[in-house]
Protein backbone atom coordinates (compact mmCIF):
# COMPACT_ATOMS: atom_id res chain seq x y z
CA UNK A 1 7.51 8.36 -0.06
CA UNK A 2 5.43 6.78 2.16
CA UNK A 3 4.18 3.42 1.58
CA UNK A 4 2.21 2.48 4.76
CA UNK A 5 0.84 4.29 8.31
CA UNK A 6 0.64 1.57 11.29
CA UNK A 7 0.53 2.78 14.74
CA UNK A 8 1.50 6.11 14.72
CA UNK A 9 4.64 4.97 12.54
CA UNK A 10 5.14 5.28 8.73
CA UNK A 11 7.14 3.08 6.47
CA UNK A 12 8.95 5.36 4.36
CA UNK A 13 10.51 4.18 0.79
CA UNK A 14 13.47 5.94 -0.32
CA UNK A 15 14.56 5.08 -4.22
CA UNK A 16 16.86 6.01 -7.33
CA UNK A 17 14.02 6.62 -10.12
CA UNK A 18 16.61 5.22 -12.60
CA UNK A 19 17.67 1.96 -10.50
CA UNK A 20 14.34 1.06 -9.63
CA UNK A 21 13.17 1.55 -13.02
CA UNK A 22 16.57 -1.09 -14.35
CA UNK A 23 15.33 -3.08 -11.56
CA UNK A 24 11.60 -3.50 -12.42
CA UNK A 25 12.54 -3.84 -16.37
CA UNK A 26 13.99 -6.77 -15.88
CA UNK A 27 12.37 -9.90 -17.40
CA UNK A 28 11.58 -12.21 -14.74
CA UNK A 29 10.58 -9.25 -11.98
CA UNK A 30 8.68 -8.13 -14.80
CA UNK A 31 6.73 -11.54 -14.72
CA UNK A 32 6.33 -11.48 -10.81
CA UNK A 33 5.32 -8.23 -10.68
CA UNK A 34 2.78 -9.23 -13.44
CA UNK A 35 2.06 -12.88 -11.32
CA UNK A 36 0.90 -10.23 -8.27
CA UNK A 37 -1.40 -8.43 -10.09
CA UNK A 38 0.58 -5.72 -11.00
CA UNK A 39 -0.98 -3.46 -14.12
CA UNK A 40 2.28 -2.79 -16.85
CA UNK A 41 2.83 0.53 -15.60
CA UNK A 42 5.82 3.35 -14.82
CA UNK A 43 7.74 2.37 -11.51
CA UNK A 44 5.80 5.22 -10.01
CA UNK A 45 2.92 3.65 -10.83
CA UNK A 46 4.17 0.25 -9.58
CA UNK A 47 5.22 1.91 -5.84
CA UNK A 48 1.35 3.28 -6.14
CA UNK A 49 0.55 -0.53 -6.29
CA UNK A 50 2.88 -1.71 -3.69
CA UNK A 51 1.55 0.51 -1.31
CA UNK A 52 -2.29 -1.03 -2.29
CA UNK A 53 -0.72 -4.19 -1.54
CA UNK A 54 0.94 -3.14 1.90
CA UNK A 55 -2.59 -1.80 3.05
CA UNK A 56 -4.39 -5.16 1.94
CA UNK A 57 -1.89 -7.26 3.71
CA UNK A 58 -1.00 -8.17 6.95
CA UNK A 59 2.40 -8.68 6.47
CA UNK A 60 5.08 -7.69 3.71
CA UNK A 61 3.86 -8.79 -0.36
CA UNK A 62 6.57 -11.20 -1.26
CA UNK A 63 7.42 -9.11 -4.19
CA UNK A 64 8.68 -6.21 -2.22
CA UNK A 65 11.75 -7.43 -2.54
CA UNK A 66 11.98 -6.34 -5.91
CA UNK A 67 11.29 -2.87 -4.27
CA UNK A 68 14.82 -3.53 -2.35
CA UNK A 69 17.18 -4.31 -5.15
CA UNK A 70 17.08 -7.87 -3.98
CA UNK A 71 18.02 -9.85 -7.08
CA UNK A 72 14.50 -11.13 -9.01
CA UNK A 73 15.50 -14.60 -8.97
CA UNK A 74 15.81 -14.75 -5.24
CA UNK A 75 12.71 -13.06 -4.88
CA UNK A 76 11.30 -15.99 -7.42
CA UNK A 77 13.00 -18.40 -4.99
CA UNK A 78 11.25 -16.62 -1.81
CA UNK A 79 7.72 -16.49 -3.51
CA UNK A 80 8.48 -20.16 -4.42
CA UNK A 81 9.68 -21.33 -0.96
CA UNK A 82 12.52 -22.94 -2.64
CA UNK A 83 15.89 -24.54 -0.36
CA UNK A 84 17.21 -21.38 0.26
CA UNK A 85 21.53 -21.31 0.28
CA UNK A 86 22.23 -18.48 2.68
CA UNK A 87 20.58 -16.11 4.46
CA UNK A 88 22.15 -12.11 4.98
CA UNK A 89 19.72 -9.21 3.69
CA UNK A 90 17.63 -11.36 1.85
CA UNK A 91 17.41 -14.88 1.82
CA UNK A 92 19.21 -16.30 -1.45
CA UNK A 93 17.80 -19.07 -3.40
CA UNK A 94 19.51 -18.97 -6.61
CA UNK A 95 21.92 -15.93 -6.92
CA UNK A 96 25.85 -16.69 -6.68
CA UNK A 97 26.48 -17.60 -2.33
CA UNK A 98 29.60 -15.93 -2.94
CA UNK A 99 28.80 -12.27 -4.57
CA UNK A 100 26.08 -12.69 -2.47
CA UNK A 101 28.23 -13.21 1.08
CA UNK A 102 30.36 -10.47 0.07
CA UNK A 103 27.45 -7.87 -0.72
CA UNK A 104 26.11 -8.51 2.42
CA UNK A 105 29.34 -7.28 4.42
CA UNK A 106 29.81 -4.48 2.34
CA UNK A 107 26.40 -3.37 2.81
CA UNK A 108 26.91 -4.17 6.75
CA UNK A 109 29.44 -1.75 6.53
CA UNK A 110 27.56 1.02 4.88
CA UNK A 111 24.76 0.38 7.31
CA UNK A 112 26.99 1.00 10.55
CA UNK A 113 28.80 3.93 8.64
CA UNK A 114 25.18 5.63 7.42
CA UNK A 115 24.07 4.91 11.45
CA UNK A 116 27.05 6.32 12.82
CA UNK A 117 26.51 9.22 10.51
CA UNK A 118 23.18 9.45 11.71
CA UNK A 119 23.61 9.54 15.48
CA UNK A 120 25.78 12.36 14.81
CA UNK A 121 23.21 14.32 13.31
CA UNK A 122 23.26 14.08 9.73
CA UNK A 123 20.38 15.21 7.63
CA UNK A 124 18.43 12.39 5.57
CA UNK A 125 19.67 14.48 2.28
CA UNK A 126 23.05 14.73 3.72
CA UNK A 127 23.16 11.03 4.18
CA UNK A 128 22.22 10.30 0.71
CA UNK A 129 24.53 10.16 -1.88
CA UNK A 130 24.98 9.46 -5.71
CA UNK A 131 26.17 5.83 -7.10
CA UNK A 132 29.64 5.66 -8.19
CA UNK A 133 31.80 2.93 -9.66
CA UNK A 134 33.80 0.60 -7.22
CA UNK A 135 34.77 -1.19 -10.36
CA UNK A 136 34.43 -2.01 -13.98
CA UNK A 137 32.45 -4.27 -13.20
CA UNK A 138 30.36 -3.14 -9.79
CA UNK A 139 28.30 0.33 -8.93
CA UNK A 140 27.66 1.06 -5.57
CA UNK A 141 24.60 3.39 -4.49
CA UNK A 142 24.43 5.21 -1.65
CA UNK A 143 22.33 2.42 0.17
CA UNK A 144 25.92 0.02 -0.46
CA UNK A 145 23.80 -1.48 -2.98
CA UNK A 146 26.25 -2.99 -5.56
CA UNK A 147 24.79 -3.41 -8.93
CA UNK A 148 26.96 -6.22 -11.18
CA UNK A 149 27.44 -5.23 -14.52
C-alpha cells in the first residue's frame, strides 16, 4: 500500500493484517496511537491515518514505529526522548538490550538474504513468505521479525 508520493518515489507499506492488528491492540500503542490523534478504528483504518500524518509532516510521525513492529514501549521511549540503551533497527529505550541485540542480527541476516534474493530477481510475492515458529517461545515473519510469546 502506499503511504506517501515524494519526488517521483513512493513509500510503500507492506503488512500481515493479523500482526499489525496484535500489534496495534496492544495497550500502551493503543494509548499512543490515541495520544496522536488517532480515531479507535480497524488497522486499516489506522494505516488510512498514518498516511494523513505522513502527508502533514515533514518528516516520519514518531508513532510509525508502531507501524514497524518496533516494540510500543520503545516507541513510548522515542516519543519521550528518553536515555536510549542501544541503538540497531530502532532505538531501544526500555525493551530487554539483550533480545533486543540479538533481533537485530537476525533480522540483519534476513535483510542481506531477502537482498541477495532480490538482486537475483525474485518477485516481491516470491520474496514474501508466511511466519513460522523458530521456537516455543519466538515466531518469525517473513520480514525476520521475531514476535516473543
Amino acid at each position: 500500500m502506499p503511504l506517501r508520493y515524494e519526488n517521483g518515489k513512493a513509500l510503500i507499506y507492506l503488512y500481515r493484517p493479523e500482526m499489525l492488528e496484535k500489534d496495534l491492540c496492544d495497550p500502551l500503542a493503543r494509548k499512543i496511537l490515541e495520544d496522536c490523534g488517532y480515531p479507535e478504528s480497524s488497522p486499516l483504518g489506522e494505516i488510512a491515518w498514518l498516511r494523513k500524518r505522513l502527508h502533514s509532516c515533514d518528516s516520519f510521525p514518531h508513532e510509525i514505529g508502531l507501524f514497524l513492529g518496533y516494540p510500543s514501549c520503545d516507541v513510548r521511549g522515542f516519543i519521550q526522548h528518553k536515555e536510549c540503551k542501544c541503538t540497531g533497527l530502532w532505538k531501544v529505550f526500555e525493551s530487554d538490550e539483550q533480545q533486543a541485540q540479538k533481533h537485530f542480527r537476525r533480522c540483519k541476516h534476513c535483510i542481506q538474504a531477502y537482498l541477495q534474493r532480490s538482486q537475483e530477481g525474485w518477485s516481491l510475492s516470491r520474496l514474501t513468505v508466511q511466519p513460522r515458529k523458530v521456537s516455543d517461545k519466538e515466531t518469525v515473519s517473513g520480514k525476520g521479525r521475531i514476535q516473543y510469546e
